[in-house]
N, C-alpha and C. Protein backbone atom coordinates (compact mmCIF):
# COMPACT_ATOMS: atom_id res chain seq x y z
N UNK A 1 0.87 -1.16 0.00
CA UNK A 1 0.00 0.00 0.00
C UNK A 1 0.90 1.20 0.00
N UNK A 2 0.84 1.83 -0.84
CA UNK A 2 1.78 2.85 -1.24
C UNK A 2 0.75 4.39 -1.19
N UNK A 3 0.78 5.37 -0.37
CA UNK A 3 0.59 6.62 -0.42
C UNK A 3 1.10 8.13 -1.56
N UNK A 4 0.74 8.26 -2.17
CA UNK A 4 1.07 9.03 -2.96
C UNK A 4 0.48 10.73 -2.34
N UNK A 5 1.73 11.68 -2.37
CA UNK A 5 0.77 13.20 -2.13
C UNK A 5 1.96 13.76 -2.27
N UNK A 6 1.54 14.73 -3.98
CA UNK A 6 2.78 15.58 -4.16
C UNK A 6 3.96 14.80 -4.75
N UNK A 7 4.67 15.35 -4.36
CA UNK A 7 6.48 14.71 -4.74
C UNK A 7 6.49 13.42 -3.89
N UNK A 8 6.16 13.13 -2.61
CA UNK A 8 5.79 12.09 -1.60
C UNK A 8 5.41 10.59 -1.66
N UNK A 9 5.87 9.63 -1.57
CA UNK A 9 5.95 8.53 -2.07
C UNK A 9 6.30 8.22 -0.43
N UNK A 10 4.37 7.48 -0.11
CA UNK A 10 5.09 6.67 1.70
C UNK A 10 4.83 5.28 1.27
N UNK A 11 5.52 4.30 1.84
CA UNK A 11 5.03 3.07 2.23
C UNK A 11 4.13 2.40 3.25
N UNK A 12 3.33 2.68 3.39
CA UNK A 12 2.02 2.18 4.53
C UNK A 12 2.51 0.38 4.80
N UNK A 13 2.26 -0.18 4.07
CA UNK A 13 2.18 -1.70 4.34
C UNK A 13 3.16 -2.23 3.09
N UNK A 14 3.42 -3.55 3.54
CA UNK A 14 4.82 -4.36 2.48
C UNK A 14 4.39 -5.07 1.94
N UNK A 15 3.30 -5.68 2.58
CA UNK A 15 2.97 -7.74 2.04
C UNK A 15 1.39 -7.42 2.59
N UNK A 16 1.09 -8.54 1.91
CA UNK A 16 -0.73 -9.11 2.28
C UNK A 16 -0.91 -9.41 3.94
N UNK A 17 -0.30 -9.48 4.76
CA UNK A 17 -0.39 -9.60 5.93
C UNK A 17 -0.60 -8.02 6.77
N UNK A 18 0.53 -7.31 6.66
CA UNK A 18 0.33 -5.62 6.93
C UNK A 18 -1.16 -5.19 6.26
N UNK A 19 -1.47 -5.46 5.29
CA UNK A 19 -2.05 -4.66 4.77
C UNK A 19 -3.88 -5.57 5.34
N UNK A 20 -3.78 -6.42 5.87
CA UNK A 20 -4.53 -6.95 6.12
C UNK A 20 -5.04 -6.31 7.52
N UNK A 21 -3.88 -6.59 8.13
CA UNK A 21 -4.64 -5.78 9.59
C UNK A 21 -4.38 -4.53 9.80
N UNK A 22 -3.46 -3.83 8.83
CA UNK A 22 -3.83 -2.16 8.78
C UNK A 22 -5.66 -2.01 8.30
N UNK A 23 -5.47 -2.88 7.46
CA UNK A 23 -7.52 -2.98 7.60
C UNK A 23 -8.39 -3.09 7.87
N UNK A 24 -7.83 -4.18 9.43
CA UNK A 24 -8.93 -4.67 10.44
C UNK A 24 -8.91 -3.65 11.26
N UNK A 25 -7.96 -2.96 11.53
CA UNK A 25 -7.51 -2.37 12.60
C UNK A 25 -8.15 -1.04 12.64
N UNK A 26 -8.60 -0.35 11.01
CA UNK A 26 -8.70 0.56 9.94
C UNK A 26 -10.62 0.47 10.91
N UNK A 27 -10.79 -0.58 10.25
CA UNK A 27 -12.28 -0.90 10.53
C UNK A 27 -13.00 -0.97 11.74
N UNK A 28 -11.87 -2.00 12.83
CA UNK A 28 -12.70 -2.27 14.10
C UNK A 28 -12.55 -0.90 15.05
N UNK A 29 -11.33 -0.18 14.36
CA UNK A 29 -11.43 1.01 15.44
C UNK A 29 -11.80 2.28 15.38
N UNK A 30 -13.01 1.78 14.42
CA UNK A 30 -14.07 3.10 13.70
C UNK A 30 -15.64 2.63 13.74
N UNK A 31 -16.36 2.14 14.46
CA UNK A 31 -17.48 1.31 13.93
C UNK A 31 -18.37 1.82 13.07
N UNK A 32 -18.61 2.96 13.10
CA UNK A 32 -19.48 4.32 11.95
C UNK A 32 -18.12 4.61 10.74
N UNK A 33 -17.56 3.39 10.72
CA UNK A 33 -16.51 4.11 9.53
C UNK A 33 -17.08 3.00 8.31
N UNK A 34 -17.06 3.52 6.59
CA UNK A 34 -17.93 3.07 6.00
C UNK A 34 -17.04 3.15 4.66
N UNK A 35 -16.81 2.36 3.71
CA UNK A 35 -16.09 2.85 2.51
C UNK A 35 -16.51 2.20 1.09
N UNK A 36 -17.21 3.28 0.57
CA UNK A 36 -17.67 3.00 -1.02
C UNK A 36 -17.40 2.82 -1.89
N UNK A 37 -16.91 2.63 -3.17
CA UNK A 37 -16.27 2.59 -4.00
C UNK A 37 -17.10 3.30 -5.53
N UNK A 38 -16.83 4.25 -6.20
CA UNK A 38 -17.29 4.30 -7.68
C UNK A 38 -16.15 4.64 -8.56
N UNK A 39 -16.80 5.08 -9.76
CA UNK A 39 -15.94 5.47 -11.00
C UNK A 39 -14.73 4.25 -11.35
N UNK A 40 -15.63 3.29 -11.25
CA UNK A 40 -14.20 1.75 -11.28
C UNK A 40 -13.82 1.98 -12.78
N UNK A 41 -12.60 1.49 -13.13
CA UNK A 41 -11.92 1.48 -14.37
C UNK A 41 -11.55 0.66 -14.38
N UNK A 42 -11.00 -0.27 -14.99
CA UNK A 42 -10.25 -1.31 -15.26
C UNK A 42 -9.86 -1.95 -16.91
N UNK A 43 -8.84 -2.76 -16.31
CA UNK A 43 -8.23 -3.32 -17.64
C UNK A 43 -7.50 -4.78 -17.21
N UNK A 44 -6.38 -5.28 -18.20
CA UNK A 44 -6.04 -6.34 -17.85
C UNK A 44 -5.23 -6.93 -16.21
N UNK A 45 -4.57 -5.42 -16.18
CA UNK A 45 -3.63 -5.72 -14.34
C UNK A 45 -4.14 -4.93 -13.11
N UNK A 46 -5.52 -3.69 -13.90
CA UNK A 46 -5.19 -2.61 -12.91
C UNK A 46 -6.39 -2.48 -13.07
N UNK A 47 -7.13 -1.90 -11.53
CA UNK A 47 -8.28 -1.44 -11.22
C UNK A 47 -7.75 -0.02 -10.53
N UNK A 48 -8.71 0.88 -11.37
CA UNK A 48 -8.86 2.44 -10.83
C UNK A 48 -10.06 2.94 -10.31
N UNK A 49 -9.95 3.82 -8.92
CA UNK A 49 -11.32 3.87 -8.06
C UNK A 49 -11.71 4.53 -7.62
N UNK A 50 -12.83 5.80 -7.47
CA UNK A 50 -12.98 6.38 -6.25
C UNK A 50 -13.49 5.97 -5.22
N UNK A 51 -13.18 6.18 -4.18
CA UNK A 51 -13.56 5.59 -2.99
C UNK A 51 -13.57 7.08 -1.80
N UNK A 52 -14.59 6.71 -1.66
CA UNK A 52 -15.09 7.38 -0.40
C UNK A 52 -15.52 7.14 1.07
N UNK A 53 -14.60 7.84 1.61
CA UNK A 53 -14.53 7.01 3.35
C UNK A 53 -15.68 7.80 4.22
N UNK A 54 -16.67 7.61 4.82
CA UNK A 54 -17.40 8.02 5.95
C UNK A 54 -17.41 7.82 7.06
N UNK A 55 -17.65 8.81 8.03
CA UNK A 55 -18.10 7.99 9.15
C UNK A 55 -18.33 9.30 10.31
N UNK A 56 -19.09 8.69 11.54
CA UNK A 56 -19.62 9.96 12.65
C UNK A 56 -18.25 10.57 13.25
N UNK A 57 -18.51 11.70 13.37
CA UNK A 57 -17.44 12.27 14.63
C UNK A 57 -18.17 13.18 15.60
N UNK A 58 -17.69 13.71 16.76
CA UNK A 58 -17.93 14.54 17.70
C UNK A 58 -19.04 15.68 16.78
N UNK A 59 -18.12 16.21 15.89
CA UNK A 59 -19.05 17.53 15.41
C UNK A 59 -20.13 16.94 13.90
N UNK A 60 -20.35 15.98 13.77
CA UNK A 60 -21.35 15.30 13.19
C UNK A 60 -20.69 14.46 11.76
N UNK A 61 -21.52 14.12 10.47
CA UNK A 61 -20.79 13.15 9.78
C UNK A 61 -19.92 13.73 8.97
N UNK A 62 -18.95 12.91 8.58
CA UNK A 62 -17.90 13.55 7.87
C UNK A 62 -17.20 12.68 6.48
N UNK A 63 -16.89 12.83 5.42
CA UNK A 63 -16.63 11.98 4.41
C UNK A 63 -15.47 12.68 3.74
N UNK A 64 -14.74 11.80 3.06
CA UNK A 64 -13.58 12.17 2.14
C UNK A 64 -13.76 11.28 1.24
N UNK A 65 -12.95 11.69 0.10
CA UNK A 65 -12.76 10.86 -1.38
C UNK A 65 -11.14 11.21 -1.87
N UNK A 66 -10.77 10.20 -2.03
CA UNK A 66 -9.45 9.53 -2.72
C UNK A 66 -9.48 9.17 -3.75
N UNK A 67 -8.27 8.90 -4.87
CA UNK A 67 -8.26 8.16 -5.73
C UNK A 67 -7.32 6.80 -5.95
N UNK A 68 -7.66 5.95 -5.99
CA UNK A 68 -7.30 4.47 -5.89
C UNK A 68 -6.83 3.97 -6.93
N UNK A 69 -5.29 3.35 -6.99
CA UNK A 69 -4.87 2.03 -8.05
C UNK A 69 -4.60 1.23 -7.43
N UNK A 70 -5.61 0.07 -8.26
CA UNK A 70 -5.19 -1.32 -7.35
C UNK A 70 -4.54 -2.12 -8.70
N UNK A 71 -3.23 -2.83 -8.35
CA UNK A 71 -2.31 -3.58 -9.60
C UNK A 71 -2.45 -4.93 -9.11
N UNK A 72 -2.32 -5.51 -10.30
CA UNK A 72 -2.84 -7.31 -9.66
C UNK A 72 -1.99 -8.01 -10.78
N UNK A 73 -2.01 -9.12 -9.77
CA UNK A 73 -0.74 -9.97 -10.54
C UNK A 73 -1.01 -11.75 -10.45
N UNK A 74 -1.62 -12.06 -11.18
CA UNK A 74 -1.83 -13.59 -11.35
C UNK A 74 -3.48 -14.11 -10.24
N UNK A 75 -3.99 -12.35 -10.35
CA UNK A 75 -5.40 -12.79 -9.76
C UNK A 75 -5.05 -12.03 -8.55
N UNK A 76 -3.99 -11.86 -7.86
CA UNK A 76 -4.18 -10.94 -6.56
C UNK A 76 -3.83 -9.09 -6.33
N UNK A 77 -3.85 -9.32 -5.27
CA UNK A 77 -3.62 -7.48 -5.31
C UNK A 77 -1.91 -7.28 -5.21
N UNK A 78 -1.07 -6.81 -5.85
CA UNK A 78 0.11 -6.85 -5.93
C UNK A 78 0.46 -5.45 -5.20
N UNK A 79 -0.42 -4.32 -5.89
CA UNK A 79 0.02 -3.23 -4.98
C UNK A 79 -1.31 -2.45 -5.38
N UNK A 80 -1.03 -1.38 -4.24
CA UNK A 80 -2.55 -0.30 -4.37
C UNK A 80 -1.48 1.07 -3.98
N UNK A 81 -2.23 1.72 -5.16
CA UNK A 81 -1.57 3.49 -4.59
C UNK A 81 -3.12 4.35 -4.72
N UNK A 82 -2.92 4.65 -2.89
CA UNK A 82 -3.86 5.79 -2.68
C UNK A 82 -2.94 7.43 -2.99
N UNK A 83 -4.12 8.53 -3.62
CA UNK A 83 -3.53 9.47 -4.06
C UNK A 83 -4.23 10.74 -2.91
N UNK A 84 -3.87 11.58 -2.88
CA UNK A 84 -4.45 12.53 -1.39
C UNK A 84 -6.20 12.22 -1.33
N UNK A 85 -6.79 12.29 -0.21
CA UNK A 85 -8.31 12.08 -0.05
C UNK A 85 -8.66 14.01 0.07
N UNK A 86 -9.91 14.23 -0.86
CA UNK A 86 -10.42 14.89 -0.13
C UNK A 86 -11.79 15.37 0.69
N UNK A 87 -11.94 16.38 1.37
CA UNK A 87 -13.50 16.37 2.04
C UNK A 87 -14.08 16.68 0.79
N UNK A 88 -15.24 15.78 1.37
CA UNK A 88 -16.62 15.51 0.81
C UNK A 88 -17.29 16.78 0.92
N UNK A 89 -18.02 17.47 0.08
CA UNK A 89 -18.87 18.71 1.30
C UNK A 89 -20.49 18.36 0.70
């Protein structure tokens, strides 16, 4: 899982294991957290996505949107680059 923003290139997660419970972890420690997906693209290796994250906070609901590449390699997810999220309004 690779972060993209700007010149900025982070590494979030390495392997299918990190990236697995950066997800559980993502999920169980949000329970009003919610994530959609549209504008899918695709082709033979690569799925492109918007995705939009929700969920409650203190000062009421709140949402962002990102843009998503997911690269796949013999059927699995090989790598994903998220690009900056922004608020929803």
């Amino acid at each position: 899982w690779l972060s993209i923003d700007g010149q900025k290139l982070s590494t979030e997660t390495t392997n299918k294991t990190e990236l697995s419970i950066a997800m559980q972890d993502y999920f169980s420690g949000c329970e009003s957290c919610r994530s959609n997906i549209k504008n899918i693209n695709s082709n033979k290796n690569w799925v492109c996505a918007t995705e939009t994250a929700s969920w409650n906070s203190k000062t009421g609901s709140k949402s962002q949107s990102s843009f998503s590449v997911y690269e796949f390699e013999n059927g699995l997810i090989k790598r994903v680059y998220y690009f900056p999220s922004e608020e929803v309004k």
